[in-house]
C-alpha atoms as a PDB file:
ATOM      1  CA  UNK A   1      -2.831   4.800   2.222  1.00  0.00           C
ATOM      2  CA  UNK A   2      -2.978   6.237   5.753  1.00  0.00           C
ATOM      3  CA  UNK A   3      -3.808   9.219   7.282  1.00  0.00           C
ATOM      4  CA  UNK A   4      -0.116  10.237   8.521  1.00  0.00           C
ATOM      5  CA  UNK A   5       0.969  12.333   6.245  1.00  0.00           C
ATOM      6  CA  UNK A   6       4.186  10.799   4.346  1.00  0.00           C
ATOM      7  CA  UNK A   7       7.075  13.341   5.222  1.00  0.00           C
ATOM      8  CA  UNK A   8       5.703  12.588   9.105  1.00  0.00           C
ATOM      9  CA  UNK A   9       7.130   9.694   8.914  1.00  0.00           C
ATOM     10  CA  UNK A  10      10.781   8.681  10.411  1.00  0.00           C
ATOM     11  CA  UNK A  11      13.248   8.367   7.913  1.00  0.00           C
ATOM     12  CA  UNK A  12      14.402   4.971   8.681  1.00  0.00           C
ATOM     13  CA  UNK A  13      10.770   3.770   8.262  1.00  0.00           C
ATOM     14  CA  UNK A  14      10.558   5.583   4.595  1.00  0.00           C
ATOM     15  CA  UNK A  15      14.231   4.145   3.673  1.00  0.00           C
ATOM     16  CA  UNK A  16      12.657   0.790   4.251  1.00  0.00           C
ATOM     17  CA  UNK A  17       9.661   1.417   2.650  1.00  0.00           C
ATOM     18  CA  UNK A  18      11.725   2.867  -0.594  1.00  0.00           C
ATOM     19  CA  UNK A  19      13.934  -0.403  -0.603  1.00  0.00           C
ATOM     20  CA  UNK A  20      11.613  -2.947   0.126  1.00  0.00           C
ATOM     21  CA  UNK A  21       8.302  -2.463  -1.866  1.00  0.00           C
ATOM     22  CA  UNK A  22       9.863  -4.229  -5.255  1.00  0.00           C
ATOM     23  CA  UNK A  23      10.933  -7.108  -3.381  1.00  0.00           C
ATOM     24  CA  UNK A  24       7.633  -7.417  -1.813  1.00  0.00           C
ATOM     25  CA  UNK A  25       6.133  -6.835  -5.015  1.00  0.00           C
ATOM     26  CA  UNK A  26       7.761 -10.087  -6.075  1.00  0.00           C
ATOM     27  CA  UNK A  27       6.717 -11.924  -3.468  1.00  0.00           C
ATOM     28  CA  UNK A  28       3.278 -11.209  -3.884  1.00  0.00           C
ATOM     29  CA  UNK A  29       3.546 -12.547  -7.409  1.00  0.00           C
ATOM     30  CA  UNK A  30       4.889 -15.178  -6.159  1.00  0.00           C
ATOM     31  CA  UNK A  31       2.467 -15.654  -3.260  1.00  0.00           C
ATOM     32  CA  UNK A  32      -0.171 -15.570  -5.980  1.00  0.00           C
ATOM     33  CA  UNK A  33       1.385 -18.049  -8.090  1.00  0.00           C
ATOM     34  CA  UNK A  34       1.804 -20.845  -5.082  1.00  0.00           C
ATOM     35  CA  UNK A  35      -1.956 -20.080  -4.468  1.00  0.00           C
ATOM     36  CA  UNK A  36      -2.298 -20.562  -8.444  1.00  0.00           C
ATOM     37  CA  UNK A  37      -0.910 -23.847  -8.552  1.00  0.00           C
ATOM     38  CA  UNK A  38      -2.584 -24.647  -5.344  1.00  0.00           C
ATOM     39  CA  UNK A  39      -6.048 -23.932  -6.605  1.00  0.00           C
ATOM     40  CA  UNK A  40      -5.771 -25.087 -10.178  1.00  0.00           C
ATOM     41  CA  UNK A  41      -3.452 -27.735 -10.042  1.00  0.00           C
ATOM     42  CA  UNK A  42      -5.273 -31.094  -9.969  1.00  0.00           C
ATOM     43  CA  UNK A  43      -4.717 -33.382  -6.632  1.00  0.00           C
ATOM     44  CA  UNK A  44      -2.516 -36.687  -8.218  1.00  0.00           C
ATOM     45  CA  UNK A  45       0.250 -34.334  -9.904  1.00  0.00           C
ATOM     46  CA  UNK A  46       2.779 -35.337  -6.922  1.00  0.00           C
ATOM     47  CA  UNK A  47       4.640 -32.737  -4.517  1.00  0.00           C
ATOM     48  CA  UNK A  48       3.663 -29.685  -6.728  1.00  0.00           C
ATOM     49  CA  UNK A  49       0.852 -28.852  -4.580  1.00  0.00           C
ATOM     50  CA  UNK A  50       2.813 -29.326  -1.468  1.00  0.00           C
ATOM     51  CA  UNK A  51       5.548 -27.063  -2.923  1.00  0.00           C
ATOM     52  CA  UNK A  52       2.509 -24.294  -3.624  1.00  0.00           C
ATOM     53  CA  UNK A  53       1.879 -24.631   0.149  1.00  0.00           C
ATOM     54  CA  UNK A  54       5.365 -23.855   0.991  1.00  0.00           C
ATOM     55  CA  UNK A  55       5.835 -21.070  -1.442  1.00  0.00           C
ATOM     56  CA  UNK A  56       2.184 -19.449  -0.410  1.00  0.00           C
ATOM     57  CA  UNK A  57       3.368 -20.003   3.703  1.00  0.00           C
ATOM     58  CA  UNK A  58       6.919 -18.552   2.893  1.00  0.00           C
ATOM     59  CA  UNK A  59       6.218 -15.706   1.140  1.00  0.00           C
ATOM     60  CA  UNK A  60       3.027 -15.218   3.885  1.00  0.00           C
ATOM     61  CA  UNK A  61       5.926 -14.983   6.547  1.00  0.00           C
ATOM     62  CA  UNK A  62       8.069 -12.518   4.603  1.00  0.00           C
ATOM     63  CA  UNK A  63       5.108 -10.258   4.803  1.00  0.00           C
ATOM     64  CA  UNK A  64       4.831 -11.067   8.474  1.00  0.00           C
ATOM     65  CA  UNK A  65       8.319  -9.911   9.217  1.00  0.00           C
ATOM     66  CA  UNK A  66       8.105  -6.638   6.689  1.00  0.00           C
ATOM     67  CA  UNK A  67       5.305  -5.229   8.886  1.00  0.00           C
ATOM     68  CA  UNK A  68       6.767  -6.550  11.897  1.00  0.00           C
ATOM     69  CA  UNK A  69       9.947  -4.295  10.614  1.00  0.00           C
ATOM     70  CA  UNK A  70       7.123  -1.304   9.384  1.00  0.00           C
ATOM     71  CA  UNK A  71       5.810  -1.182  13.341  1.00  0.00           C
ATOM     72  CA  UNK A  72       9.364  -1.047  14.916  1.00  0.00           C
ATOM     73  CA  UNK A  73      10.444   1.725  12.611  1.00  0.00           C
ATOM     74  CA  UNK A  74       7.138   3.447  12.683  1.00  0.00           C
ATOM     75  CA  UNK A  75       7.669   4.439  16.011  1.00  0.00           C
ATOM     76  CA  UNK A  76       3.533   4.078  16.123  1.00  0.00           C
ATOM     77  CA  UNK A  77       3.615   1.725  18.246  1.00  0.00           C
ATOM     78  CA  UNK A  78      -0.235  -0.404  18.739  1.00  0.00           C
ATOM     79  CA  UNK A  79      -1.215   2.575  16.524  1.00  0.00           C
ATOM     80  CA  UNK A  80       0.126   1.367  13.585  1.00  0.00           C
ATOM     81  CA  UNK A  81      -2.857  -0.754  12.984  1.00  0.00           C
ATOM     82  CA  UNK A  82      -5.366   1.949  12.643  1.00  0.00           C
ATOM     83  CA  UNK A  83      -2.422   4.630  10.643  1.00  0.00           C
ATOM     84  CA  UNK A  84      -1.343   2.243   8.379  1.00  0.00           C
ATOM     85  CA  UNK A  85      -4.602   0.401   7.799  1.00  0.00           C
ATOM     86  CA  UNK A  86      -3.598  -0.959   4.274  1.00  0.00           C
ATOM     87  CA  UNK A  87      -0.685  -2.278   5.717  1.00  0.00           C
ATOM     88  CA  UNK A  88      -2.874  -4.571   8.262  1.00  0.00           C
ATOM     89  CA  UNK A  89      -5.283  -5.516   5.797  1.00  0.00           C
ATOM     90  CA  UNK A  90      -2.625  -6.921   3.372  1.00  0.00           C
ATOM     91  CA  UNK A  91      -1.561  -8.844   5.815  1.00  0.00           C
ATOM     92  CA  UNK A  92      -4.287 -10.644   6.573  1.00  0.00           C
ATOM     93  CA  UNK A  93      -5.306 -11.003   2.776  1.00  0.00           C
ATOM     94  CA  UNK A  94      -2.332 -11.004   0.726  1.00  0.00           C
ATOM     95  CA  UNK A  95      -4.276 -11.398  -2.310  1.00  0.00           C
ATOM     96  CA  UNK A  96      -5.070  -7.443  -1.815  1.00  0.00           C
ATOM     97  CA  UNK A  97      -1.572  -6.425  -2.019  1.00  0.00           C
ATOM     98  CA  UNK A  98      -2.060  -5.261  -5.777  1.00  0.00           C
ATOM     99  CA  UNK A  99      -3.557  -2.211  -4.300  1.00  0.00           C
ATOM    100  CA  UNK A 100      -0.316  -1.444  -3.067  1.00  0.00           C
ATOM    101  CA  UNK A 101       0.919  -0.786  -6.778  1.00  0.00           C
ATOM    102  CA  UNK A 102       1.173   3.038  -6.326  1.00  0.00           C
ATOM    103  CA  UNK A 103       3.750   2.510  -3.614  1.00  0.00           C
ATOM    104  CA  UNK A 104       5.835   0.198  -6.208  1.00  0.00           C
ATOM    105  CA  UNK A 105       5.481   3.041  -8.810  1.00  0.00           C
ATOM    106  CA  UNK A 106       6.877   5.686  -6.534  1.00  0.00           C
ATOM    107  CA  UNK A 107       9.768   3.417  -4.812  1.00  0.00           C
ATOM    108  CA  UNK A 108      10.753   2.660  -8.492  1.00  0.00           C
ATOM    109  CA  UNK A 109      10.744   6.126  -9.571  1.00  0.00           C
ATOM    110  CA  UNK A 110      12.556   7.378  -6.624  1.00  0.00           C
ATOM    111  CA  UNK A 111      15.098   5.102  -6.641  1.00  0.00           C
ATOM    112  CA  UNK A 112      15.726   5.031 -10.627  1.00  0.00           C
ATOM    113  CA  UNK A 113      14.914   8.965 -10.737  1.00  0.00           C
ATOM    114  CA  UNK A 114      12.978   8.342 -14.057  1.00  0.00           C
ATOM    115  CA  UNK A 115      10.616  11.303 -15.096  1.00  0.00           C
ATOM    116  CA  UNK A 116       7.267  10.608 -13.431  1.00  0.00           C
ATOM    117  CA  UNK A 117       4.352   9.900 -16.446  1.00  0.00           C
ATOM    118  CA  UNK A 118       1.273  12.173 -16.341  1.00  0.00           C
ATOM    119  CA  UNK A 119      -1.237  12.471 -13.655  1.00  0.00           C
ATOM    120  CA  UNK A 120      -3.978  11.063 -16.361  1.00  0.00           C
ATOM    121  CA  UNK A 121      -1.185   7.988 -17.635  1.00  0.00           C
ATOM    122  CA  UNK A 122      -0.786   7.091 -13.968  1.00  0.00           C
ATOM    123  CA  UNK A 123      -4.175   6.670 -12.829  1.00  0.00           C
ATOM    124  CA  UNK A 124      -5.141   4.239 -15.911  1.00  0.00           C
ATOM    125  CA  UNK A 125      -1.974   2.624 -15.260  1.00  0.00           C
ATOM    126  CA  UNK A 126      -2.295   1.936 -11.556  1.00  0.00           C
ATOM    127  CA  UNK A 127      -6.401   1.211 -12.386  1.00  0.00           C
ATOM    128  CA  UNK A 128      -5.396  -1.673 -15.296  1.00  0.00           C
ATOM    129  CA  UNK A 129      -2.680  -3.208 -13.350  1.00  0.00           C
ATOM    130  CA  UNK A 130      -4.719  -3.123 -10.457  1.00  0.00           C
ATOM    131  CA  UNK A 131      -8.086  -4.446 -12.492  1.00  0.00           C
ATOM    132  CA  UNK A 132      -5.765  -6.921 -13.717  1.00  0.00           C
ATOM    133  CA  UNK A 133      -4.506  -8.442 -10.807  1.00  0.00           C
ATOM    134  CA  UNK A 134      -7.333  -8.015  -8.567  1.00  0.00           C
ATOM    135  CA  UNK A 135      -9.884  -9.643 -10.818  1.00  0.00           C
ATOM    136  CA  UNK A 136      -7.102 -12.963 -11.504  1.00  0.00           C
ATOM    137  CA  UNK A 137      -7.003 -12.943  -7.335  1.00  0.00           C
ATOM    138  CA  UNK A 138     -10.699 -12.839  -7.386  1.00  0.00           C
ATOM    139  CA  UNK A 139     -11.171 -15.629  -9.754  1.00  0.00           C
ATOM    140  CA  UNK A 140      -9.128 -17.737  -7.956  1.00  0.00           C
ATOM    141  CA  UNK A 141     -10.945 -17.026  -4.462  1.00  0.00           C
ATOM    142  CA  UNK A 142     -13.859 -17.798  -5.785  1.00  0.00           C
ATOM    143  CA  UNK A 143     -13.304 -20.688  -7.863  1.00  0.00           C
ATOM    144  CA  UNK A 144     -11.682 -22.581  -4.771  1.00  0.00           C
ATOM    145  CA  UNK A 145     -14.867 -21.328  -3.189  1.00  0.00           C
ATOM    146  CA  UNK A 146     -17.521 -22.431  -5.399  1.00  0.00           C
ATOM    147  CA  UNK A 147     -16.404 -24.987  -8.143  1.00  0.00           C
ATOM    148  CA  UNK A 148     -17.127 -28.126  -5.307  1.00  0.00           C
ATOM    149  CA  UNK A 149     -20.823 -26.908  -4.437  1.00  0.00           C
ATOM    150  CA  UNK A 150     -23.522 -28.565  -5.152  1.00  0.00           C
ATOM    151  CA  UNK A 151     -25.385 -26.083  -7.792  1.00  0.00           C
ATOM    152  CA  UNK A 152     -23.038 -23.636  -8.286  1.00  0.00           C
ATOM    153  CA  UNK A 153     -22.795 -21.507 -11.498  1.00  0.00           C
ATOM    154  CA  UNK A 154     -19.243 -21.009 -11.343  1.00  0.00           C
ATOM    155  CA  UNK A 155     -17.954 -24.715 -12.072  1.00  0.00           C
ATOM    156  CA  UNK A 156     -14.693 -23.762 -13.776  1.00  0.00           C
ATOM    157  CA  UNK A 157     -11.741 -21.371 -13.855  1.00  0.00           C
ATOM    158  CA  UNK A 158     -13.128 -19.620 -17.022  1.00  0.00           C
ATOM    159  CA  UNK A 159     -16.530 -19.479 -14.891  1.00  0.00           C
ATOM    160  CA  UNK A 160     -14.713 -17.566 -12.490  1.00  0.00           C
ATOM    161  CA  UNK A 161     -12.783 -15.416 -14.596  1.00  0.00           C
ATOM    162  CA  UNK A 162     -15.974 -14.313 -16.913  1.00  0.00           C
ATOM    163  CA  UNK A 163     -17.382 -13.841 -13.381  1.00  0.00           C
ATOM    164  CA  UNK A 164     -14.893 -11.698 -12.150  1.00  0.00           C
ATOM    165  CA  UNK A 165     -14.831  -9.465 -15.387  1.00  0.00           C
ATOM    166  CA  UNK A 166     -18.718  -9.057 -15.095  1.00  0.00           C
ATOM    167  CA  UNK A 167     -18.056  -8.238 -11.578  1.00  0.00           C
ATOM    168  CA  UNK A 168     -15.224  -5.460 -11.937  1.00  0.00           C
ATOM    169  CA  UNK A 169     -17.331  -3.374 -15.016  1.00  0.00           C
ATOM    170  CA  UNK A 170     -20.489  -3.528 -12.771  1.00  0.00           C
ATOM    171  CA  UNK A 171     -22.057  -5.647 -15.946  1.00  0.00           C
ATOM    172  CA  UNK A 172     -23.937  -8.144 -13.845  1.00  0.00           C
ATOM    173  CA  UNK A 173     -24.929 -10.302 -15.995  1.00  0.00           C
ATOM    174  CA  UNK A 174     -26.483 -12.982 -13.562  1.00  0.00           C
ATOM    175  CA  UNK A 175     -24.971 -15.850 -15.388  1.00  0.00           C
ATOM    176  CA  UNK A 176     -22.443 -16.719 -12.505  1.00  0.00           C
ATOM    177  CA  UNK A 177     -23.049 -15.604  -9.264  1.00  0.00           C
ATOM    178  CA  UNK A 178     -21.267 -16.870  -5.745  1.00  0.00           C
ATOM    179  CA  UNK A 179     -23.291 -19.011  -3.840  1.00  0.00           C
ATOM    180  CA  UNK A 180     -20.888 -20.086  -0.601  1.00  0.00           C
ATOM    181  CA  UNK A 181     -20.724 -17.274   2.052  1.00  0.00           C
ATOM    182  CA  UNK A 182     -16.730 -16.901   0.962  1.00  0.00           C
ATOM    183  CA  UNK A 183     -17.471 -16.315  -2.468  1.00  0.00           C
ATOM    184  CA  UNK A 184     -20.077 -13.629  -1.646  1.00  0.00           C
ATOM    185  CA  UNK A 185     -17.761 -11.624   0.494  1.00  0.00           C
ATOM    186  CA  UNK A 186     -14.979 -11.676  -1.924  1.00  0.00           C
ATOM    187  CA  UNK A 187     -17.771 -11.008  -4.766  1.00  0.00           C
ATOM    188  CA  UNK A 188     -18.599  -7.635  -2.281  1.00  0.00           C
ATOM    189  CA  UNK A 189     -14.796  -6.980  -2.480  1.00  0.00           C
ATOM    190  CA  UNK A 190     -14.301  -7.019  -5.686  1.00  0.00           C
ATOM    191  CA  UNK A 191     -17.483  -5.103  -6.594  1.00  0.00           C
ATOM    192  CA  UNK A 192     -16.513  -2.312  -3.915  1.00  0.00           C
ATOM    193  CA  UNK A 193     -12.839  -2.332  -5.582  1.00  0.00           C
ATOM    194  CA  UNK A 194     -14.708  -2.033  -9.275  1.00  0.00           C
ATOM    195  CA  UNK A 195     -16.807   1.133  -8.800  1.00  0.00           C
ATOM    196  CA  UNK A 196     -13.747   2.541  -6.829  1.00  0.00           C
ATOM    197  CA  UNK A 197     -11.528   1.775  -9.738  1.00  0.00           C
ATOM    198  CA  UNK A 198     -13.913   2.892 -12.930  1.00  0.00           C
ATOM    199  CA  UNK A 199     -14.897   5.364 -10.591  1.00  0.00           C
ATOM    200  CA  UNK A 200     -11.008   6.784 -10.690  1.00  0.00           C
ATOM    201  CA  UNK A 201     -10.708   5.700 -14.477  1.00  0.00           C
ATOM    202  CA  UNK A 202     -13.820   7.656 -15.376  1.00  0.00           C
ATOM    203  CA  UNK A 203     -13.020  11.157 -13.731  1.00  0.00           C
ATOM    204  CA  UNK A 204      -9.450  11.237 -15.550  1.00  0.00           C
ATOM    205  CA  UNK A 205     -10.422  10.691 -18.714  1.00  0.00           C
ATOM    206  CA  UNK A 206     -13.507  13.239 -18.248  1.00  0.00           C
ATOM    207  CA  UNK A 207     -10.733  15.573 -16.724  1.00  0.00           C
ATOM    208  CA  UNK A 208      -8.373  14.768 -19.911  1.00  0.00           C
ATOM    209  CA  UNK A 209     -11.151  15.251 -22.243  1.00  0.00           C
ATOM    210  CA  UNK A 210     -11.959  18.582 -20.638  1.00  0.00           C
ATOM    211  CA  UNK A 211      -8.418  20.230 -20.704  1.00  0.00           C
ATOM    212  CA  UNK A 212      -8.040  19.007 -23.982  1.00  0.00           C
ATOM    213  CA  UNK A 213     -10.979  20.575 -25.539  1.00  0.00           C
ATOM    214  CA  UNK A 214      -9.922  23.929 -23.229  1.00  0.00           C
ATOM    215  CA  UNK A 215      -6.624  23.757 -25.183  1.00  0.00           C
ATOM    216  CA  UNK A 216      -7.974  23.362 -28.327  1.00  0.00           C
ATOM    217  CA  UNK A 217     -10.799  26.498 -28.189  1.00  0.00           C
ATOM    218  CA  UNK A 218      -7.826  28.766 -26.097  1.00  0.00           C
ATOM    219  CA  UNK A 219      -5.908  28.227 -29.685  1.00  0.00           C
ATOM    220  CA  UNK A 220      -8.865  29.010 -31.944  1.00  0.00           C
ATOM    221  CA  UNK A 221      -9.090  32.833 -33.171  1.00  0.00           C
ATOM    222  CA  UNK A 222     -11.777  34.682 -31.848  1.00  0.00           C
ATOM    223  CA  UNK A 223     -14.532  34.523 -34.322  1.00  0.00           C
ATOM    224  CA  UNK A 224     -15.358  38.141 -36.155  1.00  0.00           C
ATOM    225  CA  UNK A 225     -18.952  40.010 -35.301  1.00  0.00           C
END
C-alpha cells in the first residue's frame, strides 16, 4: 500500500514488518473491542467503560510506537508519510486498520510457509474479512455519532448495522441515513471502501467465470462439418 516497491525496502524494516503485523492485528481487535464496549456499553455499569478507555488509549499507543519503529527503519525519513500513506492514515483512524489484512495474510504465510490459496480465493477472502470488519467499525462510528440527535434515523445499534450493510452493497435504501457531519464522512468512507471492495469482488469472479468456461470449451472436441 505504497508506491516503494517492497524488495526496496531495508531489510530490517521488512523483518519488522514480517514479525509484527499479527500482533498488531490483535491489537486492533482489541482496539475495536475497547471502542465496542465504550460505545455500547450503557453509562451506570461501573469501571467497564473506563477500562474500554484504557484498552482503546493503550492499544492507540502501541500503534504510535510501531510506526514510530516503521519511520526509523524506513530510512524515509519525513517521507514516510507520503510512501507509506496507509501506514499514516491508520494511525490516525485505527478503525481502518482492517484494510491492512493483506499484509497479515502474507506475514502469516511467510512465516508459516503454508501454500498461498488462489489469486480468485484471496481476493474474496481479503474483500469478506475486510466487508466484515469495516462495516462493524462503521456501525459503531456512526451509532456513537447519531443515536443522541434529535431526529435521527439511526437510533440503535441494529439501525446502524442495517445502515452499514445498505451502505457497503451500494443498496441505499434511504431508511437510515447519517445526519451529524461525523456520520456523513464516515458514511462517504464506507461507501468509497464498498464500490472499491465489490468493485474487486466483481472482476474475480467475472475473471473465474471466464477461465472456467475457456477450460471447459478447450476440452470439448471440435464439432464435425
Amino acid at each position: 500500500m505504497s508506491d516503494r516497491p517492497a524488495d526496496s525496502a531495508p531489510p530490517r524494516f521488512r523483518r519488522w514488518e514480517q514479525r509484527t503485523e499479527v500482533p498488531l492485528f490483535g491489537a486492533s481487535l482489541l482496539f475495536l473491542l475497547g471502542y465496542g464496549v465504550r460505545v455500547l456499553a450503557p453509562e451506570n455499569i461501573g469501571p467497564w467503560r473506563d477500562i474500554a478507555l484504557a484498552l482503546v488509549g493503550t492499544t492507540w499507543l502501541v500503534f504510535a510506537a510501531d510506526y514510530a519503529v516503521r519511520i526509523r527503519l524506513s530510512g524515509l525519513g519525513p517521507r514516510f508519510v507520503r510512501v507509506h500513506w496507509l501506514d499514516t492514515v491508520v494511525l490516525l483512524l485505527p478503525l481502518l486498520r482492517p484494510l491492512r489484512l493483506i499484509r497479515v495474510y502474507t506475514a502469516v504465510q511467510q512465516r508459516q510457509e503454508r501454500a498461498r490459496l488462489s489469486l480468485y480465493a484471496r481476493v474474496i477472502s481479503y474483500a469478506g474479512a475486510s466487508a466484515l470488519l469495516l462495516g462493524f467499525s462503521s456501525a459503531l462510528a456512526v451509532y456513537n455519532q447519531e443515536h443522541k440527535v434529535p431526529g435521527a434515523s439511526i437510533r440503535t445499534f441494529g439501525d446502524a448495522a442495517w445502515w452499514a450493510c445498505e451502505t457497503l452493497t451500494t443498496v441505499g435504501y434511504g431508511d437510515t441515513v447519517p445526519v451529524t457531519p461525523g456520520g456523513r464522512i464516515v458514511a462517504s468512507g464506507l461507501m468509497a471502501c464498498g464500490l472499491a471492495l465489490l468493485g474487486a469482488v466483481t472482476g474475480s469472479f467475472s475473471s473465474w467465470l471466464v477461465q472456467v468456461f475457456t477450460r471447459e470449451d478447450e476440452k470439448r472436441p471440435p464439432e464435425r462439418e
